[in-house]
Protein backbone atom coordinates (compact mmCIF):
# COMPACT_ATOMS: atom_id res chain seq x y z
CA UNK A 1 40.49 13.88 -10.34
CA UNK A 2 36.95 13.19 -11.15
CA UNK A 3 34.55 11.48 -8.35
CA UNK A 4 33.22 8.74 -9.02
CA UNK A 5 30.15 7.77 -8.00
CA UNK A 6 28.67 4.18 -6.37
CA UNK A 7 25.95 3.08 -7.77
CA UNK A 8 25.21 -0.13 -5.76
CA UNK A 9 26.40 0.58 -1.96
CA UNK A 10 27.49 -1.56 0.22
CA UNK A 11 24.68 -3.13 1.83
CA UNK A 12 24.30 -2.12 5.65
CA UNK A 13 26.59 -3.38 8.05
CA UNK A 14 25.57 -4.14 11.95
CA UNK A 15 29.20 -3.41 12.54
CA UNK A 16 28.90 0.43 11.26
CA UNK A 17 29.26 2.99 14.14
CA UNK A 18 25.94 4.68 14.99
CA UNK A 19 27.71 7.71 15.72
CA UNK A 20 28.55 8.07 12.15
CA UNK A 21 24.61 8.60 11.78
CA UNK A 22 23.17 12.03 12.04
CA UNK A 23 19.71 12.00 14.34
CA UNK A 24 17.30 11.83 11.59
CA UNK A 25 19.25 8.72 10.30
CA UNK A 26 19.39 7.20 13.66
CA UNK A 27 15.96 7.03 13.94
CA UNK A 28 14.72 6.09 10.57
CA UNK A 29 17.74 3.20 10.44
CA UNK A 30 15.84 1.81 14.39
CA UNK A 31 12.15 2.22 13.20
CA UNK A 32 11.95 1.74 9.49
CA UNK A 33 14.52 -0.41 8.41
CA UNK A 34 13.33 -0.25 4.80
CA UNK A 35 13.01 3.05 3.77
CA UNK A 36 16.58 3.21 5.26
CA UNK A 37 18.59 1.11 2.45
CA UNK A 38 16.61 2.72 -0.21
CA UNK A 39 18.35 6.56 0.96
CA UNK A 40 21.75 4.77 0.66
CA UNK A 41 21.31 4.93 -3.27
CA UNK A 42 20.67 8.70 -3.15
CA UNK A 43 22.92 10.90 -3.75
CA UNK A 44 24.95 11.63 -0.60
CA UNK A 45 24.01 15.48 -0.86
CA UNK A 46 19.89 14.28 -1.04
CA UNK A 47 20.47 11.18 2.19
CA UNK A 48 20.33 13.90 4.89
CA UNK A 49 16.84 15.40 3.44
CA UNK A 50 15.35 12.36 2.66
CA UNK A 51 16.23 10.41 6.50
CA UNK A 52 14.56 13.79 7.90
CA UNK A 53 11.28 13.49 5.42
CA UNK A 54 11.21 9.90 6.65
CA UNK A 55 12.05 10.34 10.36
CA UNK A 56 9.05 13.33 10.09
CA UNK A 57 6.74 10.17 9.13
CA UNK A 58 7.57 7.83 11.19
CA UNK A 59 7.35 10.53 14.36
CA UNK A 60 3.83 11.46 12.82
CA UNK A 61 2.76 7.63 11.95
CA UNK A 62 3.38 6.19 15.80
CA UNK A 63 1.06 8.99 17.10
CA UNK A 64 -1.94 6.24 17.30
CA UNK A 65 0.37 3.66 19.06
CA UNK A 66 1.49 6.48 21.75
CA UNK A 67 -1.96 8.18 22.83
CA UNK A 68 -4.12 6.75 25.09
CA UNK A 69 -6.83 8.78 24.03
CA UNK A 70 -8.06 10.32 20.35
CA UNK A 71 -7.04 14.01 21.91
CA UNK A 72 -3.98 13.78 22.75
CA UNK A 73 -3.25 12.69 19.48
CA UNK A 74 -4.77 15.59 17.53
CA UNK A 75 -2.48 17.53 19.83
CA UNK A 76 1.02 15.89 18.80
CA UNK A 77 -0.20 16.37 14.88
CA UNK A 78 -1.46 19.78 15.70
CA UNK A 79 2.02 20.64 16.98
CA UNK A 80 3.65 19.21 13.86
CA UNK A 81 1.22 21.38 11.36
CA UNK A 82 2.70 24.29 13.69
CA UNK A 83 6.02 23.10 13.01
CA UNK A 84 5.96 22.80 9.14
CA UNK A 85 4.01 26.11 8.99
CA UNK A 86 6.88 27.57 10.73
CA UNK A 87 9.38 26.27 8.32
CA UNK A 88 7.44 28.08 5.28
CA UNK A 89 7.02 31.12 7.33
CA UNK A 90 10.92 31.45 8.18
CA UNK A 91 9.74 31.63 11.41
CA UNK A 92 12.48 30.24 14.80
CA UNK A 93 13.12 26.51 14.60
CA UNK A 94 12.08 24.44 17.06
CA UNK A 95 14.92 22.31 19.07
CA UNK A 96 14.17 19.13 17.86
CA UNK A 97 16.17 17.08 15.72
CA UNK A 98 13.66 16.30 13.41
CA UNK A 99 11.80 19.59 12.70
CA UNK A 100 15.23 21.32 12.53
CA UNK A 101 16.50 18.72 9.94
CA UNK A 102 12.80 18.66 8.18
CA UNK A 103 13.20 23.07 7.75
CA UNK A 104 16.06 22.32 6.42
CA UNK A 105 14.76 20.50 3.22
CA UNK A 106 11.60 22.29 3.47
CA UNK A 107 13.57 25.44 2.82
CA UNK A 108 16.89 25.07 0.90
CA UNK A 109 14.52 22.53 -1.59
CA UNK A 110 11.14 24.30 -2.34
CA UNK A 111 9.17 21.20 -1.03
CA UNK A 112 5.37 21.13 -1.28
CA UNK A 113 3.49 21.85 1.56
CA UNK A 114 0.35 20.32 0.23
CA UNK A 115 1.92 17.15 0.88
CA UNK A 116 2.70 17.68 4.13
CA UNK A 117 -0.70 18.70 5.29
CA UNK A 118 -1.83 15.61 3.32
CA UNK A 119 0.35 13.27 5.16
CA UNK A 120 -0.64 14.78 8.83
CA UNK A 121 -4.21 14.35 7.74
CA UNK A 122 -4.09 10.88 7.26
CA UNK A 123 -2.38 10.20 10.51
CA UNK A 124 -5.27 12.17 12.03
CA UNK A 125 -8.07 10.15 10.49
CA UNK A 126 -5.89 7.10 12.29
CA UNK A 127 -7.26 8.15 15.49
CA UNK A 128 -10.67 7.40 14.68
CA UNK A 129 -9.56 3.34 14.71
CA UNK A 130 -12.55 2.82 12.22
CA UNK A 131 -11.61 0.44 9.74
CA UNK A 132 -12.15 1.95 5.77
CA UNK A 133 -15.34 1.30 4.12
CA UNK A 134 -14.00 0.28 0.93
CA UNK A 135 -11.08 -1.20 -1.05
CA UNK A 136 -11.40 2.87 -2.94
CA UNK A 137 -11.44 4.30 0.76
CA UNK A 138 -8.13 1.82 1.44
CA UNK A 139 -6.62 3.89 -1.99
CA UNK A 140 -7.56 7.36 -1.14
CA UNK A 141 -5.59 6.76 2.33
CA UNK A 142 -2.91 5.05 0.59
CA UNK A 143 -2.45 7.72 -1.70
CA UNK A 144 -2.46 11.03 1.32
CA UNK A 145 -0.51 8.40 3.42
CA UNK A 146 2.07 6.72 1.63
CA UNK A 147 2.20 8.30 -1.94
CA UNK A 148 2.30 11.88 -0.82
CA UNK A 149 5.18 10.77 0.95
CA UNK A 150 7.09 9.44 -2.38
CA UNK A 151 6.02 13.12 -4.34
CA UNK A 152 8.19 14.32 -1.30
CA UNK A 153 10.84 11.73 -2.10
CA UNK A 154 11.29 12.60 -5.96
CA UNK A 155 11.02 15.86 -5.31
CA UNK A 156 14.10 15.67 -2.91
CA UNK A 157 15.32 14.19 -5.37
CA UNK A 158 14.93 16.54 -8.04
CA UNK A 159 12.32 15.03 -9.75
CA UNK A 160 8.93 16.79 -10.88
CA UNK A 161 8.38 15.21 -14.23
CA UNK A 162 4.22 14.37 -14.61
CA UNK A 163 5.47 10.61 -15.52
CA UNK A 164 7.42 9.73 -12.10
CA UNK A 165 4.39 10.99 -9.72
CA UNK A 166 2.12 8.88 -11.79
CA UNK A 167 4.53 5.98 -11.21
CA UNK A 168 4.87 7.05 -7.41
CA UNK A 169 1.15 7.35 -7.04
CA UNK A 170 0.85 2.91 -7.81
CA UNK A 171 4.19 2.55 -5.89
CA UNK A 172 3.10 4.54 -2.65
CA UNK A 173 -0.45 2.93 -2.85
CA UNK A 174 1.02 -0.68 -3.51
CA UNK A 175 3.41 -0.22 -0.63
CA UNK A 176 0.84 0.95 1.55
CA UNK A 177 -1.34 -2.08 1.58
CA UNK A 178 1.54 -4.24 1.93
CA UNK A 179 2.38 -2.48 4.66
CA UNK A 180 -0.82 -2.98 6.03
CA UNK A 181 -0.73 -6.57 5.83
CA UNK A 182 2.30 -6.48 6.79
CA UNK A 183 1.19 -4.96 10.05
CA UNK A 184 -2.23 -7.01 10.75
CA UNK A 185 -0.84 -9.16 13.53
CA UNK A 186 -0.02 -5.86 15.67
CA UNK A 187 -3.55 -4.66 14.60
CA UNK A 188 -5.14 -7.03 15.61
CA UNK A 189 -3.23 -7.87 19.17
CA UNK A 190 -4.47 -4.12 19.35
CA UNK A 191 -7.80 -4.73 18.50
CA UNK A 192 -7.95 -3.04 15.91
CA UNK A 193 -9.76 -4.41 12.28
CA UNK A 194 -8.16 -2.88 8.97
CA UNK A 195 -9.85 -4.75 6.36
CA UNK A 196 -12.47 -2.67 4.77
CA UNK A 197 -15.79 -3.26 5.61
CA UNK A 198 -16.91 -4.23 2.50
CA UNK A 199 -14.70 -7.07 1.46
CA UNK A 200 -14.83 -8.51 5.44
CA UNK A 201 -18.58 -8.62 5.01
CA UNK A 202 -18.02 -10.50 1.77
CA UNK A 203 -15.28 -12.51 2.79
CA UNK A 204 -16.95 -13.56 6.03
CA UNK A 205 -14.52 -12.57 8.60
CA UNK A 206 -15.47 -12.91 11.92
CA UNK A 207 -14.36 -10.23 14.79
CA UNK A 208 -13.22 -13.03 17.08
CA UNK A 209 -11.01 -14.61 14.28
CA UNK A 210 -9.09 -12.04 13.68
CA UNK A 211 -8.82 -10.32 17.64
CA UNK A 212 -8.18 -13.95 18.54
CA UNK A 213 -5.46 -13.90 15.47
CA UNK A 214 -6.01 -16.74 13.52
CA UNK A 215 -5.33 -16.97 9.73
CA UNK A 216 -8.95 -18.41 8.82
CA UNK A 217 -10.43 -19.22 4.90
CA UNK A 218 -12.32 -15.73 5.36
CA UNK A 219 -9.24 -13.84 6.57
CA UNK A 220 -6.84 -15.29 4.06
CA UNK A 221 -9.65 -14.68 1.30
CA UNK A 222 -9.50 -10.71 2.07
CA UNK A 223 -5.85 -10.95 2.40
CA UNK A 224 -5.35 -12.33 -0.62
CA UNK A 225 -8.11 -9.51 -2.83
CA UNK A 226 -6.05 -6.50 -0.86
CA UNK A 227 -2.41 -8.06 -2.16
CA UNK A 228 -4.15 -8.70 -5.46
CA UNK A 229 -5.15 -5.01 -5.68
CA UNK A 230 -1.54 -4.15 -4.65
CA UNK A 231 0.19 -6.23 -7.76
CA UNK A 232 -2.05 -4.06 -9.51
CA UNK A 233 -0.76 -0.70 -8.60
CA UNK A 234 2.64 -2.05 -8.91
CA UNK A 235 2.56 -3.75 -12.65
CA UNK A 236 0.63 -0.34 -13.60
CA UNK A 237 4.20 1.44 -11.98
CA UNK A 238 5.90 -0.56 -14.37
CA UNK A 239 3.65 -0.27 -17.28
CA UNK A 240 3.71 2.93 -16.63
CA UNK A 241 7.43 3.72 -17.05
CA UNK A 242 9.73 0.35 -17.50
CA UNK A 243 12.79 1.74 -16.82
CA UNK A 244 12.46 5.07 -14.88
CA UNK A 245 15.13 8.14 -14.32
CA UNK A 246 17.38 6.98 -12.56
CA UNK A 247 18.07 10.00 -10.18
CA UNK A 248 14.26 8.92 -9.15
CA UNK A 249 14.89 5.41 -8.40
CA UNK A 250 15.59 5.79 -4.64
CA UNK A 251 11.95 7.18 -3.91
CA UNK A 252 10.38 4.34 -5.85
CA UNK A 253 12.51 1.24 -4.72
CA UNK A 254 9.99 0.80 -1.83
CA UNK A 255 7.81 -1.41 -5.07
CA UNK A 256 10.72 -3.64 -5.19
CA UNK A 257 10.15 -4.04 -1.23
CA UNK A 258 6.42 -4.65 -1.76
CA UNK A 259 6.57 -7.25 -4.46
CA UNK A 260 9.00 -9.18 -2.27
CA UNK A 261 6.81 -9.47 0.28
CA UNK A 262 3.48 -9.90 -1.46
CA UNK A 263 5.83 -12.95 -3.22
CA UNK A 264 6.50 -14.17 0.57
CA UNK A 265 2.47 -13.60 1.21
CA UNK A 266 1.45 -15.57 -1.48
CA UNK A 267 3.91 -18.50 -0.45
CA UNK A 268 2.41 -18.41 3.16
CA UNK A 269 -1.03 -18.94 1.84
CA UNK A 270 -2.50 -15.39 2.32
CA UNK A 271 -2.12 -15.96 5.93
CA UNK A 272 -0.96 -12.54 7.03
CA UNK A 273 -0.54 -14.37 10.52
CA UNK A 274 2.14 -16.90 8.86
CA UNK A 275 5.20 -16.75 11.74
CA UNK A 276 7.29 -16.68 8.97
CA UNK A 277 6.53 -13.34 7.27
CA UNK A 278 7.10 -11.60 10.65
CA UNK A 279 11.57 -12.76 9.72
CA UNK A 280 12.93 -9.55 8.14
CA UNK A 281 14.02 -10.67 4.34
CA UNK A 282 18.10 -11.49 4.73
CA UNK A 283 18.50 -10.72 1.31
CA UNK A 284 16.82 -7.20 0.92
CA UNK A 285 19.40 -4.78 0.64
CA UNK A 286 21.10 -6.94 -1.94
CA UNK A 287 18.11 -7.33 -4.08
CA UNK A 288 17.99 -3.20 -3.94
CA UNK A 289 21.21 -3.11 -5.09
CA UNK A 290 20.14 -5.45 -7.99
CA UNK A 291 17.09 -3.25 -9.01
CA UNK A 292 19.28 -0.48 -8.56
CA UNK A 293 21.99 -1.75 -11.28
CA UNK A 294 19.56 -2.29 -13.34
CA UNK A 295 17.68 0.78 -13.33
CA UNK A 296 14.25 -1.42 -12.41
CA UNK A 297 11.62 -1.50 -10.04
């Protein structure tokens, strides 16, 4: 009898065992909730790959947050370029559940080790704590730190058409800054300032405002030109392609994630401080399954 296939999962249950989870899916269902529903629309021979690609980025993003110092940190992303240089060598795995799941795509699917260097790169630069000088300087690390991850998606995916990376470059930027904003109240608890220079100076933002976390007219200005920029990227997606292949759609469901929130932004007044945008969206993995059905993004 032929197999038929689900198109729209169930969405994810708290009551699922864990120990029905390999590692890699573990860890990317703990720390990245998100990018965890969209691999349940894969294809279930694709979901192992693509929790390893994600659990490598998460393991290489949380480098800043775990070093006390800029070294230490160059030496955990040094020992990950040893580890995917290993995997294209053939060279002995190393025992850790990631990198040994991570070869494992790299080698049974071809995957582009540009990318990879790409995405370490831009983790590296993160060490530096120096905000970007420009709304262009935001894109260019938007594009080596988020879209270079959704090339590595599709092409898990088995997707390498010219038309779906153009798409993924707008989605992976557009999800990038909302990620950003997303993340400003951590930021700036940290002390650390992630609006470019360029629009702070223009938007008036001053340094105790935002360390002292307070959702002034400056603050929400700036907030409000960076989601702008990321509705851009994402109606250009969609321009782009309307209604994309679907065997792609997993890698770029992440835009229906970002328009959410940028909808939820936009509601709280461009105060990325808003208590309310910290509440994880209820209805998420239902409104995937929507934009899944429909073959949308």
């Amino acid at each position: 009898m032929k197999e038929v296939r689900r198109i729209t999962p169930v969405p994810e249950r708290r009551s699922a065992k864990a120990e029905r989870l390999s590692p890699v899916a573990a860890l990317v269902r703990r720390h990245d909730r998100d990018r965890f529903q969209t691999v349940l629309f894969a294809p279930a021979a694709r979901r192992e790959a693509l929790f390893a690609l994600y659990a490598f980025n998460y393991e290489i993003a949380r480098v800043r947050e775990s070093v006390t110092q800029p070294m230490l940190g160059q030496i955990r992303l040094e020992w990950w370029r040893e580890s995917i240089a290993a995997a294209y060598r053939g060279d002995a795995v190393r025992q850790h559940p990631v990198v040994e799941s991570l070869t494992a795509a790299i080698r049974e699917l071809a995957l582009t080790r540009e990318h990879f260097a790409r995405l370490i790169d831009a983790r590296e630069s993160d060490l530096a704590d120096e905000p970007p000088a420009s709304l262009a300087a935001l894109e260019d690390y938007a594009e080596d730190s988020s879209a270079s991850l959704v090339y590595l998606a599709l092409e898990v995916l088995g997707v390498c058409d010219a038309d779906s990376r153009a798409v993924g470059h707008h989605i992976g930027i557009a999800y990038a800054f909302a990620g950003m904003l997303r993340a400003m109240p951590f930021q700036a608890h940290a002390g650390r300032r992630v609006i470019p220079t360029e629009i702070a100076e223009r938007s008036g933002i001053a340094g105790q405002d935002y360390s002292a976390v307070r959702g002034t007219a400056g603050l929400r200005a700036a907030t409000a030109e960076i989601a702008a920029a990321a509705l851009r990227h994402l109606d250009r997606a969609r321009m782009h392609r309307g209604r994309p292949l679907r065997a792609a759609l997993p890698a770029l469901l992440p835009a229906r994630i970002a328009r959410r929130w940028l909808v939820r932004l936009k509601r709280a007044g461009y105060d990325p401080f808003d208590p309310s945008l910290a509440l994880p969206d209820p209805t998420q993995s239902w409104r995937l399954a929507i934009t899944a059905l429909l073959n949308r993004f």
